[in-house]
ModelCIF file with pLDDT and N, C-alpha, C, O atoms, coordinates in Angstrom:
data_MODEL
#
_entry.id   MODEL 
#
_entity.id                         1 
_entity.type                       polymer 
_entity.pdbx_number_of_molecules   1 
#
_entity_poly.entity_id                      1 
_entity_poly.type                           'polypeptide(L)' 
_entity_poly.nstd_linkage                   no 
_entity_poly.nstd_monomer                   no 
_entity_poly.pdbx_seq_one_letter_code       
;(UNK)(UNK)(UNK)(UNK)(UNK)(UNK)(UNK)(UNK)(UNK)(UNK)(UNK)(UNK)(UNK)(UNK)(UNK)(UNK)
(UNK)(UNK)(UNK)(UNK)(UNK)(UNK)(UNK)(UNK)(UNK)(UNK)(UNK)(UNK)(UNK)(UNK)(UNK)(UNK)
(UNK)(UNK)(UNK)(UNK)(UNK)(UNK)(UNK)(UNK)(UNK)(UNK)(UNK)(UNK)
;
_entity_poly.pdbx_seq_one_letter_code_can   XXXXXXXXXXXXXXXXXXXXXXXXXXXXXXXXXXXXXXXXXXXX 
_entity_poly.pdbx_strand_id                 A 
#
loop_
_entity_poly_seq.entity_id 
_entity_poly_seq.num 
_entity_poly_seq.mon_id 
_entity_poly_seq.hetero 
1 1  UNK n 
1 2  UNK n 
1 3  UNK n 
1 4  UNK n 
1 5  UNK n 
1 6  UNK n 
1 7  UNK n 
1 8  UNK n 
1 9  UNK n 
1 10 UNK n 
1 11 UNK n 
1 12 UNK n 
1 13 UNK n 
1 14 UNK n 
1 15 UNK n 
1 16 UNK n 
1 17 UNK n 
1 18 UNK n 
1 19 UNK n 
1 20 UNK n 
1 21 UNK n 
1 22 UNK n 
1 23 UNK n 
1 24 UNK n 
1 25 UNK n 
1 26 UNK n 
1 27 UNK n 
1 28 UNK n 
1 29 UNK n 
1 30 UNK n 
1 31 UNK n 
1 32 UNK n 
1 33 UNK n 
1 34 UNK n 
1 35 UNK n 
1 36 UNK n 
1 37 UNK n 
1 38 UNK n 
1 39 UNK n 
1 40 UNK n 
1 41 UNK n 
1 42 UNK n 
1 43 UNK n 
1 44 UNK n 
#
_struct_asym.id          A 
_struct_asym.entity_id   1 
#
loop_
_ma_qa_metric.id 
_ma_qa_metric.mode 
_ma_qa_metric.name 
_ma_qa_metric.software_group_id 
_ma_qa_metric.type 
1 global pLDDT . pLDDT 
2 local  pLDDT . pLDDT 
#
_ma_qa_metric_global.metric_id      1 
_ma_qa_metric_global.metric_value   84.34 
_ma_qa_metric_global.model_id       1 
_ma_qa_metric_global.ordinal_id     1 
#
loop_
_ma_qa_metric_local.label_asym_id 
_ma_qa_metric_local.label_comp_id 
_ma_qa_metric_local.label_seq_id 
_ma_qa_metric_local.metric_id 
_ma_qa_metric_local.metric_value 
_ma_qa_metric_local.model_id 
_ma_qa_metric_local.ordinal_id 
A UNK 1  2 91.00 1 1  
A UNK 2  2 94.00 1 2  
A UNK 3  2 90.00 1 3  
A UNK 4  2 88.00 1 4  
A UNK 5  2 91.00 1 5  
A UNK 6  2 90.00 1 6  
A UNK 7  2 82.00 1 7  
A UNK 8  2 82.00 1 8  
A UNK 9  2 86.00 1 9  
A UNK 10 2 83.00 1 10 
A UNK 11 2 74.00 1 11 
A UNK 12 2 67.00 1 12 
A UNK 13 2 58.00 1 13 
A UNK 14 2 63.00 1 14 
A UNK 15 2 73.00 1 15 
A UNK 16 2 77.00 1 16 
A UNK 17 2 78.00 1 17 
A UNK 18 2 81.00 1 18 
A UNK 19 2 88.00 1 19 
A UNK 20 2 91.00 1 20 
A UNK 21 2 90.00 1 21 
A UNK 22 2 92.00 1 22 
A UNK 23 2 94.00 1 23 
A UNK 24 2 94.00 1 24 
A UNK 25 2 91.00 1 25 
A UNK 26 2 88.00 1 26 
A UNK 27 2 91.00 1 27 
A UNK 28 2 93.00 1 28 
A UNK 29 2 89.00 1 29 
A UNK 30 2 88.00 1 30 
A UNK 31 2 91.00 1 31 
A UNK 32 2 89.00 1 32 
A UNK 33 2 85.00 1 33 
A UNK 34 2 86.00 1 34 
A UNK 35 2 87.00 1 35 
A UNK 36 2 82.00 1 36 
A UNK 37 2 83.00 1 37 
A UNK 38 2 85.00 1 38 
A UNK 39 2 82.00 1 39 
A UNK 40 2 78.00 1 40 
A UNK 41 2 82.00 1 41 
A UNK 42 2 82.00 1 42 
A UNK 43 2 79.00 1 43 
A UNK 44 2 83.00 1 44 
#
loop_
_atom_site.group_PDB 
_atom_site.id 
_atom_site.type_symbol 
_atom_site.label_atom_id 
_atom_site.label_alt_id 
_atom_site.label_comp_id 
_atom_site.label_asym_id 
_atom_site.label_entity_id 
_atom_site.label_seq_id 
_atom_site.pdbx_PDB_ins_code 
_atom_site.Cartn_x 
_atom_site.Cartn_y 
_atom_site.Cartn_z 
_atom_site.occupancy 
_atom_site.B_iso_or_equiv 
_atom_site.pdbx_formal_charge 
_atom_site.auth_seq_id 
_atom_site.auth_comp_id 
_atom_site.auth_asym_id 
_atom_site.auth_atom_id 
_atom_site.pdbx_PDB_model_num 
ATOM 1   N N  . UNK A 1 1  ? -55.805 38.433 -34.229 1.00 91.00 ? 1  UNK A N  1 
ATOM 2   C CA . UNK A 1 1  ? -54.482 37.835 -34.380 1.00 91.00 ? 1  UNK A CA 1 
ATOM 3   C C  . UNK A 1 1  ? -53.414 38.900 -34.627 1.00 91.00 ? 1  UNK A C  1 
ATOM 4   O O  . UNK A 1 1  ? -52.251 38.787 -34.240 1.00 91.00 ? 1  UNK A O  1 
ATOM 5   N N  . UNK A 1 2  ? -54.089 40.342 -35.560 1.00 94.00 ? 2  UNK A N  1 
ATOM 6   C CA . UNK A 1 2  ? -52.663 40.840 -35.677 1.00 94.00 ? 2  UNK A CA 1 
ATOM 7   C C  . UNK A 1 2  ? -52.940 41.757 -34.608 1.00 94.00 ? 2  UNK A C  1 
ATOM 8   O O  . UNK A 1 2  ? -51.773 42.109 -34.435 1.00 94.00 ? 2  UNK A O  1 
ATOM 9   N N  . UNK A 1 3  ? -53.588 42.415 -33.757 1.00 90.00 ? 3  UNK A N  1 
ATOM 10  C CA . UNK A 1 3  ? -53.425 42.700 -32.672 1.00 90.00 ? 3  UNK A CA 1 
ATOM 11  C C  . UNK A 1 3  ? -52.652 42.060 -31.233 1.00 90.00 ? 3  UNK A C  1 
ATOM 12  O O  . UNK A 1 3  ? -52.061 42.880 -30.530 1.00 90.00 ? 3  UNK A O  1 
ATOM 13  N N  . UNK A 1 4  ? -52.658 41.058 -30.939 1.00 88.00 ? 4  UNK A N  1 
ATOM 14  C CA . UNK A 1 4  ? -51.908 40.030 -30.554 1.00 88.00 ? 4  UNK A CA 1 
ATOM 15  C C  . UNK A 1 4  ? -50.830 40.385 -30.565 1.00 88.00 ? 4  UNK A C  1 
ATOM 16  O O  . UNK A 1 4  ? -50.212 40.672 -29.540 1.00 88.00 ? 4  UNK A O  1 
ATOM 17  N N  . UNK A 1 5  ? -50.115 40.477 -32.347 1.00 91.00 ? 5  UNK A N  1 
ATOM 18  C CA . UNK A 1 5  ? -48.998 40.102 -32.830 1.00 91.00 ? 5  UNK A CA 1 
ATOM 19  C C  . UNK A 1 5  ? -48.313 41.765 -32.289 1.00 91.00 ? 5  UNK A C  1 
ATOM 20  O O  . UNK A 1 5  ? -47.174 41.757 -31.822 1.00 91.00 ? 5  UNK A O  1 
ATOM 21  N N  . UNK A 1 6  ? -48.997 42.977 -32.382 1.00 90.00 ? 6  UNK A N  1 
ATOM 22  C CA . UNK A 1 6  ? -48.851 43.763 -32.267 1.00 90.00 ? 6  UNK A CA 1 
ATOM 23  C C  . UNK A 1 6  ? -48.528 44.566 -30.962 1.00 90.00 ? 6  UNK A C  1 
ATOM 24  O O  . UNK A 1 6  ? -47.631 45.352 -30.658 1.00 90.00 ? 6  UNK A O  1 
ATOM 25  N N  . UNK A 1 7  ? -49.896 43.920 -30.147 1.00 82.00 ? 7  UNK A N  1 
ATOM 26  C CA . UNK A 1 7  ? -49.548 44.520 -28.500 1.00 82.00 ? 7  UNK A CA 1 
ATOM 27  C C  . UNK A 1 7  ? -48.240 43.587 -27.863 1.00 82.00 ? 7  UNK A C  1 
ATOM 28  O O  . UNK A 1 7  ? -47.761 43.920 -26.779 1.00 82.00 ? 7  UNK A O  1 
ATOM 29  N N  . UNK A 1 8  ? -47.656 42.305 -28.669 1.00 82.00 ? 8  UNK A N  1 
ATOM 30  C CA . UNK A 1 8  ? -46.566 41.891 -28.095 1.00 82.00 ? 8  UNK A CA 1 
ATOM 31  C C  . UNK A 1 8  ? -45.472 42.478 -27.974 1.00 82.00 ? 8  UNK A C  1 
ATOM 32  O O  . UNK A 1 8  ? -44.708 42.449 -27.009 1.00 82.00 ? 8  UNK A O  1 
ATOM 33  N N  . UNK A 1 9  ? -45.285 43.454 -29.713 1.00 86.00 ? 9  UNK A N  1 
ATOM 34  C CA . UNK A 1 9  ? -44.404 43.834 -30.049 1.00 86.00 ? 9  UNK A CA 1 
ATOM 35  C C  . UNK A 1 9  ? -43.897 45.275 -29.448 1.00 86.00 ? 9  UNK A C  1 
ATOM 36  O O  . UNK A 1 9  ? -42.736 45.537 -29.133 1.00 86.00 ? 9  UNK A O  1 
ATOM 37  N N  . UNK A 1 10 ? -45.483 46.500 -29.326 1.00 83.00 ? 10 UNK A N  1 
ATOM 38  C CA . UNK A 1 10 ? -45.001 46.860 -28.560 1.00 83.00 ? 10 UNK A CA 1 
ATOM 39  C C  . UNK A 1 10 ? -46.281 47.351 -27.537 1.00 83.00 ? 10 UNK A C  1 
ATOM 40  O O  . UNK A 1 10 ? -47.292 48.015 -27.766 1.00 83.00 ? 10 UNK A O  1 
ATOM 41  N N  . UNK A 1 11 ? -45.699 46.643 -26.183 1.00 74.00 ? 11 UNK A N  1 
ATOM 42  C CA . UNK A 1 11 ? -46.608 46.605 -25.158 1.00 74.00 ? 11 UNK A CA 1 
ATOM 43  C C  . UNK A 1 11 ? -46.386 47.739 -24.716 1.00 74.00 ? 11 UNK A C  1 
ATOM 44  O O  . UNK A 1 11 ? -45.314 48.086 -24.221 1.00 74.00 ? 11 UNK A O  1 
ATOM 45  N N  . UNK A 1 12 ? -47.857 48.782 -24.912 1.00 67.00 ? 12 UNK A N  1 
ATOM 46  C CA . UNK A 1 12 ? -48.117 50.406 -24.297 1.00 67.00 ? 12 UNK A CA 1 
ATOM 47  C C  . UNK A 1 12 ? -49.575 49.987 -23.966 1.00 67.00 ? 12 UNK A C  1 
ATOM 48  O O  . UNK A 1 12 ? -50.360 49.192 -24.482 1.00 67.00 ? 12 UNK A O  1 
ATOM 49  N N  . UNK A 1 13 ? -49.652 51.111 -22.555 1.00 58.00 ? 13 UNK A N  1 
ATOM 50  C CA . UNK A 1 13 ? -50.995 51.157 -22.543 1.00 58.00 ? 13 UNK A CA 1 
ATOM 51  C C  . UNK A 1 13 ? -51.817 51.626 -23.084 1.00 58.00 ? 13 UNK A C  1 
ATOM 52  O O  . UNK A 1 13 ? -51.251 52.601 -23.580 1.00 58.00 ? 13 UNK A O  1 
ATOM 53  N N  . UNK A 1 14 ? -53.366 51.688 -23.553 1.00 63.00 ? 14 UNK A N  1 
ATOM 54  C CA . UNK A 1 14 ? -53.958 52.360 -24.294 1.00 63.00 ? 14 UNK A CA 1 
ATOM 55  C C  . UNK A 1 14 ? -53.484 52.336 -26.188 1.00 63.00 ? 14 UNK A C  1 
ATOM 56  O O  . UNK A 1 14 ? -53.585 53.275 -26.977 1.00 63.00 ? 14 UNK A O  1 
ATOM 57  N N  . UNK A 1 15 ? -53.078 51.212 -26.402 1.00 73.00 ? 15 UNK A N  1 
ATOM 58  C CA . UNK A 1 15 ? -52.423 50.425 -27.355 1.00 73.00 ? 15 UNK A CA 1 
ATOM 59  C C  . UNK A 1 15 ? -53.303 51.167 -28.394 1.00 73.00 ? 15 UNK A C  1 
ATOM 60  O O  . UNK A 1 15 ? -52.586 52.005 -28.939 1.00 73.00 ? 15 UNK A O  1 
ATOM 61  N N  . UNK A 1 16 ? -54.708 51.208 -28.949 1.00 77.00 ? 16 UNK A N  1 
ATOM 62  C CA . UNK A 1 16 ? -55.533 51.476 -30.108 1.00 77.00 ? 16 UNK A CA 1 
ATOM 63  C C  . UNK A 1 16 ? -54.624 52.736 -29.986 1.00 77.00 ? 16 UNK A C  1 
ATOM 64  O O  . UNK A 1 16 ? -53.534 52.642 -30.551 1.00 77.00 ? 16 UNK A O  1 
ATOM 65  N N  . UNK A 1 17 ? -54.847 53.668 -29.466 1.00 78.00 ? 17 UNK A N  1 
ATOM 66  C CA . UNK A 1 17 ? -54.958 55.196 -29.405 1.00 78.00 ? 17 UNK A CA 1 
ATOM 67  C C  . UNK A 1 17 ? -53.423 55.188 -29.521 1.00 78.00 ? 17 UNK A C  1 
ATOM 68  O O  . UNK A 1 17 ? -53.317 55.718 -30.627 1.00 78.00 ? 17 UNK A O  1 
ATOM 69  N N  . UNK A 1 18 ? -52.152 54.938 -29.115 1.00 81.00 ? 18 UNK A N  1 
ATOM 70  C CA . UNK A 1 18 ? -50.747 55.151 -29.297 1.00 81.00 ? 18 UNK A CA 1 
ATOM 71  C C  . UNK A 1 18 ? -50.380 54.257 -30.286 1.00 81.00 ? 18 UNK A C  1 
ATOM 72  O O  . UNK A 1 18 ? -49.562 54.849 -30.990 1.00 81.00 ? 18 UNK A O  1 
ATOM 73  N N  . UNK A 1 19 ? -50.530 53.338 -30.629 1.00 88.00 ? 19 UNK A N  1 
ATOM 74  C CA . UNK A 1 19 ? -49.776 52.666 -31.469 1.00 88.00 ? 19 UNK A CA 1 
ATOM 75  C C  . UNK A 1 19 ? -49.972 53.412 -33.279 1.00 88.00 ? 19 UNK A C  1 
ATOM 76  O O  . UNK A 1 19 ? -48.977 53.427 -34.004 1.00 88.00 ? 19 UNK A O  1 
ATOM 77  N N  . UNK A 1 20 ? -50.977 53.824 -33.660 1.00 91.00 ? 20 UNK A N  1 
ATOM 78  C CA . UNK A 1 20 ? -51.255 55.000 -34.265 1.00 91.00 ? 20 UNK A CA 1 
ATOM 79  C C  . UNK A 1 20 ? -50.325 56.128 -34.316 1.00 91.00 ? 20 UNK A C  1 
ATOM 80  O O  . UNK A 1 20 ? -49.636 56.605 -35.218 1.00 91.00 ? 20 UNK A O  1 
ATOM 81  N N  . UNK A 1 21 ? -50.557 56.492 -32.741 1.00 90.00 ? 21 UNK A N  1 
ATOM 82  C CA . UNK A 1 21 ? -49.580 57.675 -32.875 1.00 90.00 ? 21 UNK A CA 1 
ATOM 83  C C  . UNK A 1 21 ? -48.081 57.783 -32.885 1.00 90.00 ? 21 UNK A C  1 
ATOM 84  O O  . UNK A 1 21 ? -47.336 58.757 -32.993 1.00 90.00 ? 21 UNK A O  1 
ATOM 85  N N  . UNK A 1 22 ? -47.856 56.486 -32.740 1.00 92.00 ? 22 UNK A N  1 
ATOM 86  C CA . UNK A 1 22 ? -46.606 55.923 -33.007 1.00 92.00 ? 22 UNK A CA 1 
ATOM 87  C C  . UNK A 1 22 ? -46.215 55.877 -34.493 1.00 92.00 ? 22 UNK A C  1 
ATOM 88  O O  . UNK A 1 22 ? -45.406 56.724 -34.873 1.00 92.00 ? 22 UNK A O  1 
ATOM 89  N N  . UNK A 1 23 ? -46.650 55.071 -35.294 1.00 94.00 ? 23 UNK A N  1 
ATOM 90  C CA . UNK A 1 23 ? -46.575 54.705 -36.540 1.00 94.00 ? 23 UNK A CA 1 
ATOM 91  C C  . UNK A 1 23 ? -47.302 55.907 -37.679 1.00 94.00 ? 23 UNK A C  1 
ATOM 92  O O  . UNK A 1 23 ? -46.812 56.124 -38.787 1.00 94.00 ? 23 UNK A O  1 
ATOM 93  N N  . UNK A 1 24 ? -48.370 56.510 -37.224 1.00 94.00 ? 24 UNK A N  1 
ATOM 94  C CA . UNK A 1 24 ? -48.743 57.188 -38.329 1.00 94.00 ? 24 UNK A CA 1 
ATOM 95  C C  . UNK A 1 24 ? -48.952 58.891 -37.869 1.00 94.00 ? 24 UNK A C  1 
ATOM 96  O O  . UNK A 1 24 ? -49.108 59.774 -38.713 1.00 94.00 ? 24 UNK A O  1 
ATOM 97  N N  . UNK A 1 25 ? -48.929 59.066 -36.841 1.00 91.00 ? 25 UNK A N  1 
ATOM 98  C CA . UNK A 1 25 ? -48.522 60.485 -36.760 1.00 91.00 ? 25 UNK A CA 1 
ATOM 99  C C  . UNK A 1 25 ? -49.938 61.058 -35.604 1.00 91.00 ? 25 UNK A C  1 
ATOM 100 O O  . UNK A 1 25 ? -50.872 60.308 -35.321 1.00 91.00 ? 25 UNK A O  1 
ATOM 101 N N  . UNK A 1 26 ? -49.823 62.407 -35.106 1.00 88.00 ? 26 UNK A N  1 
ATOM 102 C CA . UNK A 1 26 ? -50.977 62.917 -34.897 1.00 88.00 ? 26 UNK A CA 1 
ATOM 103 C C  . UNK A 1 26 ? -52.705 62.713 -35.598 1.00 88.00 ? 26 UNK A C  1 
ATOM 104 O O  . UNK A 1 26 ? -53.658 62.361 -34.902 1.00 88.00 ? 26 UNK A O  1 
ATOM 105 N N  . UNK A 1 27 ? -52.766 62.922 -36.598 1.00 91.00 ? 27 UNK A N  1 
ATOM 106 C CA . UNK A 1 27 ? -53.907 62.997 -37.278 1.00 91.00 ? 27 UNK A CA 1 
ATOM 107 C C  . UNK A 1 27 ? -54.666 61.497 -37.401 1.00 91.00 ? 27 UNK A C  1 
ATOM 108 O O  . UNK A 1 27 ? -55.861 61.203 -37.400 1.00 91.00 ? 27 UNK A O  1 
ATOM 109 N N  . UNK A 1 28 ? -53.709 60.855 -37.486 1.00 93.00 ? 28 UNK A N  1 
ATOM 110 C CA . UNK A 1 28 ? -54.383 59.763 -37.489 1.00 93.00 ? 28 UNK A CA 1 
ATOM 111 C C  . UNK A 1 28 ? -54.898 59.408 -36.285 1.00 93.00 ? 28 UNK A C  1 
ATOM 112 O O  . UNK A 1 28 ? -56.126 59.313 -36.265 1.00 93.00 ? 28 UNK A O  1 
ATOM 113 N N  . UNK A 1 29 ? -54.193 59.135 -35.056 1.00 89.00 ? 29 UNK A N  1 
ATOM 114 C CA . UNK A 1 29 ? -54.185 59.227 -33.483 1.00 89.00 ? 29 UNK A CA 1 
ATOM 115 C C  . UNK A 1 29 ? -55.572 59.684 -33.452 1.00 89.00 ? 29 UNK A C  1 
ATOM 116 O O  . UNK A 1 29 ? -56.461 58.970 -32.987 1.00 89.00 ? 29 UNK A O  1 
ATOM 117 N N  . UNK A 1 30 ? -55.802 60.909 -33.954 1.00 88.00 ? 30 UNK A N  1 
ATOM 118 C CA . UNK A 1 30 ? -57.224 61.962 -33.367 1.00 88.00 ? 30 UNK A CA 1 
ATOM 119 C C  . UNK A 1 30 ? -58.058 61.605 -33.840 1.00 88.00 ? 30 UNK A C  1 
ATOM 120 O O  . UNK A 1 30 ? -59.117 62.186 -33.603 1.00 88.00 ? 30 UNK A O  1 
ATOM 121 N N  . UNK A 1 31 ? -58.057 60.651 -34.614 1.00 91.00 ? 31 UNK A N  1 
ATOM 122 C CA . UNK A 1 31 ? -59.264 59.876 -35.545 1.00 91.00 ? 31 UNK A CA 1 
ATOM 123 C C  . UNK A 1 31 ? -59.584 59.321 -35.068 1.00 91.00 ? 31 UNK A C  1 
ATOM 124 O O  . UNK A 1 31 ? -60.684 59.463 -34.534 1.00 91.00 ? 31 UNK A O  1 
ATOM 125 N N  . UNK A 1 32 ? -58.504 57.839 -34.870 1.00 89.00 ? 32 UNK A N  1 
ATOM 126 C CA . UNK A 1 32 ? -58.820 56.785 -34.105 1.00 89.00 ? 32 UNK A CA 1 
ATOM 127 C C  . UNK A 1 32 ? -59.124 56.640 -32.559 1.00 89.00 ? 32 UNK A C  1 
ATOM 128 O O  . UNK A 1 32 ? -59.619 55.765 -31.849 1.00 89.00 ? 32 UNK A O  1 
ATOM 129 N N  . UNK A 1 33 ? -58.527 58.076 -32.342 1.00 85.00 ? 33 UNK A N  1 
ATOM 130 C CA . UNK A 1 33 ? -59.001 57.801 -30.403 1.00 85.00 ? 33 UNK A CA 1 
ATOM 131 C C  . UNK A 1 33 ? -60.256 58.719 -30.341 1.00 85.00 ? 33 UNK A C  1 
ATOM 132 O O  . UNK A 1 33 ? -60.889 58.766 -29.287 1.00 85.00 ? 33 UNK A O  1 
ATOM 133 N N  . UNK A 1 34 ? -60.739 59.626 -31.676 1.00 86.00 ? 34 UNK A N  1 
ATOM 134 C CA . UNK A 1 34 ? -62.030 60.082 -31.627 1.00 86.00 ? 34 UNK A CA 1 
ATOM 135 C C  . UNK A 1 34 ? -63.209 58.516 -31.934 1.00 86.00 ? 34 UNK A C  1 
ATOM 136 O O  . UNK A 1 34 ? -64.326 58.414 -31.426 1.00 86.00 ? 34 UNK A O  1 
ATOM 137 N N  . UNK A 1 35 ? -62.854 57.942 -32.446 1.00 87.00 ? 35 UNK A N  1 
ATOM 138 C CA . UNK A 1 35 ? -63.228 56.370 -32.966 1.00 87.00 ? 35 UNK A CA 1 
ATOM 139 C C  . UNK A 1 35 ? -63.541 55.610 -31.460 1.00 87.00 ? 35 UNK A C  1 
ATOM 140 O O  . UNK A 1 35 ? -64.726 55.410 -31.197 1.00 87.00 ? 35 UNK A O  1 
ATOM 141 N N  . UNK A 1 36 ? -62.829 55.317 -30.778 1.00 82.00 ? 36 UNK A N  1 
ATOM 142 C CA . UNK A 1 36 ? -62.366 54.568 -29.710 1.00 82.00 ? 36 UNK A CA 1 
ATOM 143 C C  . UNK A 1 36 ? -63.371 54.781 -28.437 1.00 82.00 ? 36 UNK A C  1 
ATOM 144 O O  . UNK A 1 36 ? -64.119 54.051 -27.787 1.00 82.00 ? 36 UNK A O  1 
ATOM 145 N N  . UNK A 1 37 ? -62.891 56.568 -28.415 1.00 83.00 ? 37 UNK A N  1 
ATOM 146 C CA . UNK A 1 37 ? -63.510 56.931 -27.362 1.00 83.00 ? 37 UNK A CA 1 
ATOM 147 C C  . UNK A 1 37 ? -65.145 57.081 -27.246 1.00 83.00 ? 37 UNK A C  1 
ATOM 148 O O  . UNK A 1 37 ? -65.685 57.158 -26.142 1.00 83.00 ? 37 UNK A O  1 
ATOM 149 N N  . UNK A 1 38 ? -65.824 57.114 -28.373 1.00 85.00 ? 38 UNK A N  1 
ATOM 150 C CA . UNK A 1 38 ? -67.395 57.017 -28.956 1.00 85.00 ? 38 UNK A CA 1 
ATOM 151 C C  . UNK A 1 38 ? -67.649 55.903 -28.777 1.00 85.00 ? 38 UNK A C  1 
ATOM 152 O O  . UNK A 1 38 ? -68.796 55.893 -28.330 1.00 85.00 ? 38 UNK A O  1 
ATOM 153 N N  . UNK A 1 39 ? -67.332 55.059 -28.840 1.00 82.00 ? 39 UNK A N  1 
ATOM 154 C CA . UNK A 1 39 ? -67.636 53.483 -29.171 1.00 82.00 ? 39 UNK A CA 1 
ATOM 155 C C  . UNK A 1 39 ? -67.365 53.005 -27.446 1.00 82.00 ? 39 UNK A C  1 
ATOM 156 O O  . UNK A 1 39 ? -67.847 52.088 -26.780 1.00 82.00 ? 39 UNK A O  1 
ATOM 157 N N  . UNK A 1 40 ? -66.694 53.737 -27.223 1.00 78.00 ? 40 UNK A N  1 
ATOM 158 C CA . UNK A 1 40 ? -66.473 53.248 -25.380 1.00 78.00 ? 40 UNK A CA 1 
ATOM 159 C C  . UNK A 1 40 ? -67.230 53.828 -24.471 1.00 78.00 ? 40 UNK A C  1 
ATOM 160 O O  . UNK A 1 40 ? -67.943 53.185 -23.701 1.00 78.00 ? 40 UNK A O  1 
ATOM 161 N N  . UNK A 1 41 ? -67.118 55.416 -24.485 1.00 82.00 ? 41 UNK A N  1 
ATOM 162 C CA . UNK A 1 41 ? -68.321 56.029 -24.181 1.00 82.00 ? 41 UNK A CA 1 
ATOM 163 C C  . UNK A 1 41 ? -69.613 55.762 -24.051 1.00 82.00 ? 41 UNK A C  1 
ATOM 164 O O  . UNK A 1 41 ? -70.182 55.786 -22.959 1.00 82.00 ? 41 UNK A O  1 
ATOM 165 N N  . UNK A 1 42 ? -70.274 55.442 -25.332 1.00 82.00 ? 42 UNK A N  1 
ATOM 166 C CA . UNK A 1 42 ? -71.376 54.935 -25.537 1.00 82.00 ? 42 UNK A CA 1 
ATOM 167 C C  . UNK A 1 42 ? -71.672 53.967 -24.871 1.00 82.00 ? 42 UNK A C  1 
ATOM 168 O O  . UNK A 1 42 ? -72.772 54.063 -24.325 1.00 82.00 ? 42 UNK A O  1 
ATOM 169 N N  . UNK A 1 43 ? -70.954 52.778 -24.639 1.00 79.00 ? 43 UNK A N  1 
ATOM 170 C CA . UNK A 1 43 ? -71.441 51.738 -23.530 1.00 79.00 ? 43 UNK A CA 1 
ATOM 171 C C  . UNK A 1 43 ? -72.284 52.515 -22.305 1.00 79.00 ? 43 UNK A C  1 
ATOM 172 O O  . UNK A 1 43 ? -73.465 52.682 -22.608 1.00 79.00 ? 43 UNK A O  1 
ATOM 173 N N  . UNK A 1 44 ? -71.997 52.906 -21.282 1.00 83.00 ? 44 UNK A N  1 
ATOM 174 C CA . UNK A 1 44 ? -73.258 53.273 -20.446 1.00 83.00 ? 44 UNK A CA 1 
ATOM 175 C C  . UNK A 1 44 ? -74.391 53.066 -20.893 1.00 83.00 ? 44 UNK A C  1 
ATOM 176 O O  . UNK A 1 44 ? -75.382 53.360 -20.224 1.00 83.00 ? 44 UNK A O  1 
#
């Protein structure tokens, strides 16, 4: 739901990974798209 509320507000692509880097800076960004990209990766 607050994702929803969020990609409405502001619609970017790759939303997990920028909206981060929007609001909380680099470091956080490299966390969460180190986060993101493992968890996506891994599918295969």
């Amino acid at each position: 739901l607050v994702m929803v509320e969020l990609g409405a507000t502001m619609p970017v692509a790759g939303g997990l990974v920028r909206w981060p880097l929007h609001t909380s800076g680099r470091l956080v960004a490299t966390l969460v798209g180190t986060g993101i990209w493992i968890a996506y990766a891994t599918n295969p």
